[in-house]
Protein backbone atom coordinates (compact mmCIF):
# COMPACT_ATOMS: atom_id res chain seq x y z
CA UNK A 1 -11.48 9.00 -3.48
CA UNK A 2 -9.40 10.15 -6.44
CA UNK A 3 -5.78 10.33 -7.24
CA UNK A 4 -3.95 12.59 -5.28
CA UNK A 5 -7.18 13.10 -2.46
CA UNK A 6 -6.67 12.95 0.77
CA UNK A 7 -8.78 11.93 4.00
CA UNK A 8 -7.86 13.09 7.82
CA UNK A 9 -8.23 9.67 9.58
CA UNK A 10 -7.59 10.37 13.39
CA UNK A 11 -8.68 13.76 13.58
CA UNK A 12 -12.30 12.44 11.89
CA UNK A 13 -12.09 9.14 14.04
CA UNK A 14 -10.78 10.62 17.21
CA UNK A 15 -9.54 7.02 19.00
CA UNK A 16 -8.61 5.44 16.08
CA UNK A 17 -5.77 3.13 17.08
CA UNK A 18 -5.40 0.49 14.23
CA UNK A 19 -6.10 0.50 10.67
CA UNK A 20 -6.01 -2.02 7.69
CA UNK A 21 -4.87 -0.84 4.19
CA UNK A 22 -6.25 -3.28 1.63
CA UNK A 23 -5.94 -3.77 -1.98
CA UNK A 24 -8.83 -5.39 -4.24
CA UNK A 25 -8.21 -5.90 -7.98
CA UNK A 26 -9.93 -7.83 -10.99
CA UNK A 27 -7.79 -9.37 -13.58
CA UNK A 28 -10.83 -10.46 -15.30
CA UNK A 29 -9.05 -13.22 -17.53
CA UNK A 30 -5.61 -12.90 -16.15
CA UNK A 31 -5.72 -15.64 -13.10
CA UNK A 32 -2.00 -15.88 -14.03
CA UNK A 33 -1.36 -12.31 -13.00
CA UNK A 34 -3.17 -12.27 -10.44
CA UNK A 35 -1.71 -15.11 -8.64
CA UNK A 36 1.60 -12.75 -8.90
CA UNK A 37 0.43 -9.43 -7.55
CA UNK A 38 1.93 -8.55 -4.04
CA UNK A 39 1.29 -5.90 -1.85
CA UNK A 40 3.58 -4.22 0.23
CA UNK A 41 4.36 -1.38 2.60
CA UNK A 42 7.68 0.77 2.95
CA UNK A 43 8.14 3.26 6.37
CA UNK A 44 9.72 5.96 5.45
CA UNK A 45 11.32 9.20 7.40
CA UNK A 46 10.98 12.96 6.34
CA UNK A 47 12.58 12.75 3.15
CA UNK A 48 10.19 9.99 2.27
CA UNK A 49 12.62 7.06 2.01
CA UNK A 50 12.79 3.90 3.87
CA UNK A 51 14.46 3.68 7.23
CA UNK A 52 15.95 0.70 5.84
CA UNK A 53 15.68 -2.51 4.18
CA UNK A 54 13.77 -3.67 7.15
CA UNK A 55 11.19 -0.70 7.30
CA UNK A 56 9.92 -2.82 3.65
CA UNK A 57 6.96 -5.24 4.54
CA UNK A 58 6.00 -7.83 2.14
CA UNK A 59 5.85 -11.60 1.90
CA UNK A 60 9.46 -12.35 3.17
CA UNK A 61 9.00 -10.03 5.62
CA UNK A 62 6.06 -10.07 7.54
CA UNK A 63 5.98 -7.08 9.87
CA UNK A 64 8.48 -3.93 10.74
CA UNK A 65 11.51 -3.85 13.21
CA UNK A 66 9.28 -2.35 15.72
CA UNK A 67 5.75 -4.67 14.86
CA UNK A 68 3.72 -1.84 14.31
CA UNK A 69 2.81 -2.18 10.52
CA UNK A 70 2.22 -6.47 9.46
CA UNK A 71 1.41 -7.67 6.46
CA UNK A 72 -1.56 -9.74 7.21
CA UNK A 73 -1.27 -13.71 6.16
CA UNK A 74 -4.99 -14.01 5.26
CA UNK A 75 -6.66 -11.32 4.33
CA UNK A 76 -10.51 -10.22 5.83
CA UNK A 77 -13.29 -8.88 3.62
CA UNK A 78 -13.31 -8.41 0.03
CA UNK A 79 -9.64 -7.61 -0.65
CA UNK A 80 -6.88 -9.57 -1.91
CA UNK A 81 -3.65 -8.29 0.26
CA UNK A 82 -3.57 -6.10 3.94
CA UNK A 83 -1.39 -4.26 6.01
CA UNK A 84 -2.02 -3.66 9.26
CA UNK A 85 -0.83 -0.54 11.20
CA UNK A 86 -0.76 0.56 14.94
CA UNK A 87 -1.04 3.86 14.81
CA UNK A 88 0.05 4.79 18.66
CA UNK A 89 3.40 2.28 17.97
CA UNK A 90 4.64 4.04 14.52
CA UNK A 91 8.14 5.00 15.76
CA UNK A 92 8.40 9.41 15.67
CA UNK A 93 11.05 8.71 13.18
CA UNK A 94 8.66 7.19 10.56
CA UNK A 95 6.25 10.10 8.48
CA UNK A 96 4.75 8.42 6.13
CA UNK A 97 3.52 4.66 5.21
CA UNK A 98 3.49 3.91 1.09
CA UNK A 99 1.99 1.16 0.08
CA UNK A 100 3.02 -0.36 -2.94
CA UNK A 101 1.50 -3.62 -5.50
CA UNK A 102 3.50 -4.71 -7.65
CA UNK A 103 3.68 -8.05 -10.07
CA UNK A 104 6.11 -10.37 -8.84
CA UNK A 105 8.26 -11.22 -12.10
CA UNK A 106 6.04 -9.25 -14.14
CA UNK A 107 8.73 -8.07 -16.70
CA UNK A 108 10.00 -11.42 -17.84
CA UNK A 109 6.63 -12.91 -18.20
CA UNK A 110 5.45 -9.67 -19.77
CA UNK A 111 2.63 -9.59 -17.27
CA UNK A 112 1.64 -5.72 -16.33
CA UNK A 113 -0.81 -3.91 -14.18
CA UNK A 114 -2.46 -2.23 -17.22
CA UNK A 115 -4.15 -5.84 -17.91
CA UNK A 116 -6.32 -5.37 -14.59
CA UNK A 117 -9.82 -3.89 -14.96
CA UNK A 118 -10.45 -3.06 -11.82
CA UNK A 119 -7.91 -1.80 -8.52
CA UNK A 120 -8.61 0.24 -5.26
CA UNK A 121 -6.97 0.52 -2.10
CA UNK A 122 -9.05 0.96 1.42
CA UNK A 123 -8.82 1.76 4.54
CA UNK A 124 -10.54 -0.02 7.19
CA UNK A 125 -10.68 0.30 11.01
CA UNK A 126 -8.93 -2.13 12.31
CA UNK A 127 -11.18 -2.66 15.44
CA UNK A 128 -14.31 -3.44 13.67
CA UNK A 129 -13.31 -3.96 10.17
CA UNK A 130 -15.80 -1.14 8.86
CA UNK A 131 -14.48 0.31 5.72
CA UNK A 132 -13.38 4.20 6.53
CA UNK A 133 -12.23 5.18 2.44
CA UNK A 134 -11.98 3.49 -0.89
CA UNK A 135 -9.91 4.91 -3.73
CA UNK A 136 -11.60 5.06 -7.35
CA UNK A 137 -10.66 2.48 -9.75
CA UNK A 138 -7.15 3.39 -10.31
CA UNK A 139 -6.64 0.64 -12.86
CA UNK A 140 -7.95 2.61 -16.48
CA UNK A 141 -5.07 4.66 -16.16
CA UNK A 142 -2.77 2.03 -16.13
CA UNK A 143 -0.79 0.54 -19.06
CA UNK A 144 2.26 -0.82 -18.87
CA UNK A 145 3.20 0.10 -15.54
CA UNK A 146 4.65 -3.11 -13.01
CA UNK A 147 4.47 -1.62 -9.85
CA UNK A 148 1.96 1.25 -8.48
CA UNK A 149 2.53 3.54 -5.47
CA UNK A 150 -1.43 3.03 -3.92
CA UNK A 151 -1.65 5.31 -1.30
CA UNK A 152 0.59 6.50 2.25
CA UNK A 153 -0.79 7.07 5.53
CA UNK A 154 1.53 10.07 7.01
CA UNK A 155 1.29 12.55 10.00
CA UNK A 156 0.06 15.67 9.64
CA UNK A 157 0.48 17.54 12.80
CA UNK A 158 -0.58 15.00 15.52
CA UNK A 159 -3.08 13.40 13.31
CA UNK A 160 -2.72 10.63 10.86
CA UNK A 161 -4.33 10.90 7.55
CA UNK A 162 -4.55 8.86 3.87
CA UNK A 163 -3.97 9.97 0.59
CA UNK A 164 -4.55 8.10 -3.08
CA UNK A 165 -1.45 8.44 -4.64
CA UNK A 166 -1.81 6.07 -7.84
CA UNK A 167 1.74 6.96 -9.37
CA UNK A 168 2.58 3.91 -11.26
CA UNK A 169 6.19 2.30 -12.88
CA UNK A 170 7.02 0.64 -15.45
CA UNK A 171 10.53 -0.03 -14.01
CA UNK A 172 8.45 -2.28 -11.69
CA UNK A 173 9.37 -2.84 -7.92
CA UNK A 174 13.29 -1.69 -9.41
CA UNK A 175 11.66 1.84 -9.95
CA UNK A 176 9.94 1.61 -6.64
CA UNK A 177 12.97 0.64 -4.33
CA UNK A 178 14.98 3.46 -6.27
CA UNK A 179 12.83 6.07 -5.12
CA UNK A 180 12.25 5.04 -1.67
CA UNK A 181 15.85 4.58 -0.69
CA UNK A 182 15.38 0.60 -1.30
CA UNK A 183 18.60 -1.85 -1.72
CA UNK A 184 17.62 -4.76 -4.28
């Protein structure tokens, strides 16, 4: 899938109850930055910002207020970082799920996302693990960007679908929590 596609998930998969969003990169010769690339997720209402601080899951905070999205301690298959979302217990209040990667202390260490050759985000169903999408690689249009919007998983109607977003910043996860409604 490109930038800016999108993919109807339930109305395609009628049934489909949980899904894992998972993020698979190459750094090639940059073990360093990948060892500091995190991946997270950020519920967010109509206006598309965050319910709150709490509605952001990444490593310090492993899972929403109401446990239906979790950042998954060991990731399956061939990615490096998953979320995990319960469709049927997403809250009416939440629209839309973003999922973000960022590099951890990127800007100090001068360490961006333009130096990976390879990134996609999936979707996979979370009963079987079968893959459902893949994004293209999203990483030859990056440069010096420090965090990158992947994708969002929002209602449409009474169906959930997925869309590649790819929108990157070189503000890094600063730029990120601005937009979103984020405190840092």
């Amino acid at each position: 899938m490109s930038r800016g596609a999108n993919v109807p998930l339930t109305r395609e998969i009628p049934g489909l109850r949980q899904i894992v969003v998972g993020v698979s990169w190459n750094g090639n010769a940059e073990p360093v930055l990948q060892d500091n690339l995190v991946m997270a997720a950020v519920l967010c209402d109509q206006t598309n910002k965050a319910l709150s601080a709490e509605h952001f899951v990444f490593f310090n905070q492993l899972t929403s207020p109401d446990l239906s999205v979790s950042r998954l301690e060991k990731a399956l298959a061939d990615e490096q970082e998953q979320v995990e979302i319960d469709l049927p217990d997403v809250p009416p209040e939440v629209n839309r799920v973003a999922f973000v990667l960022f590099v951890n202390e990127g800007t100090a260490a001068r360490r961006t996302l333009g130096q990976l050759r390879q990134l996609t985000v999936g979707v996979r169903d979370g009963s079987d693990n079968r893959e459902l999408v893949r994004s293209e690689n999203l990483a030859p249009a990056l440069s010096t960007e420090t965090a990158l919007v992947l994708g969002e998983v929002y209602r449409h109607r009474s169906d959930w679908k997925f869309k590649v977003v790819g929108e990157g910043y070189a503000s890094g996860i600063t730029g990120v929590a601005s937009d979103y409604g984020l405190p840092l």
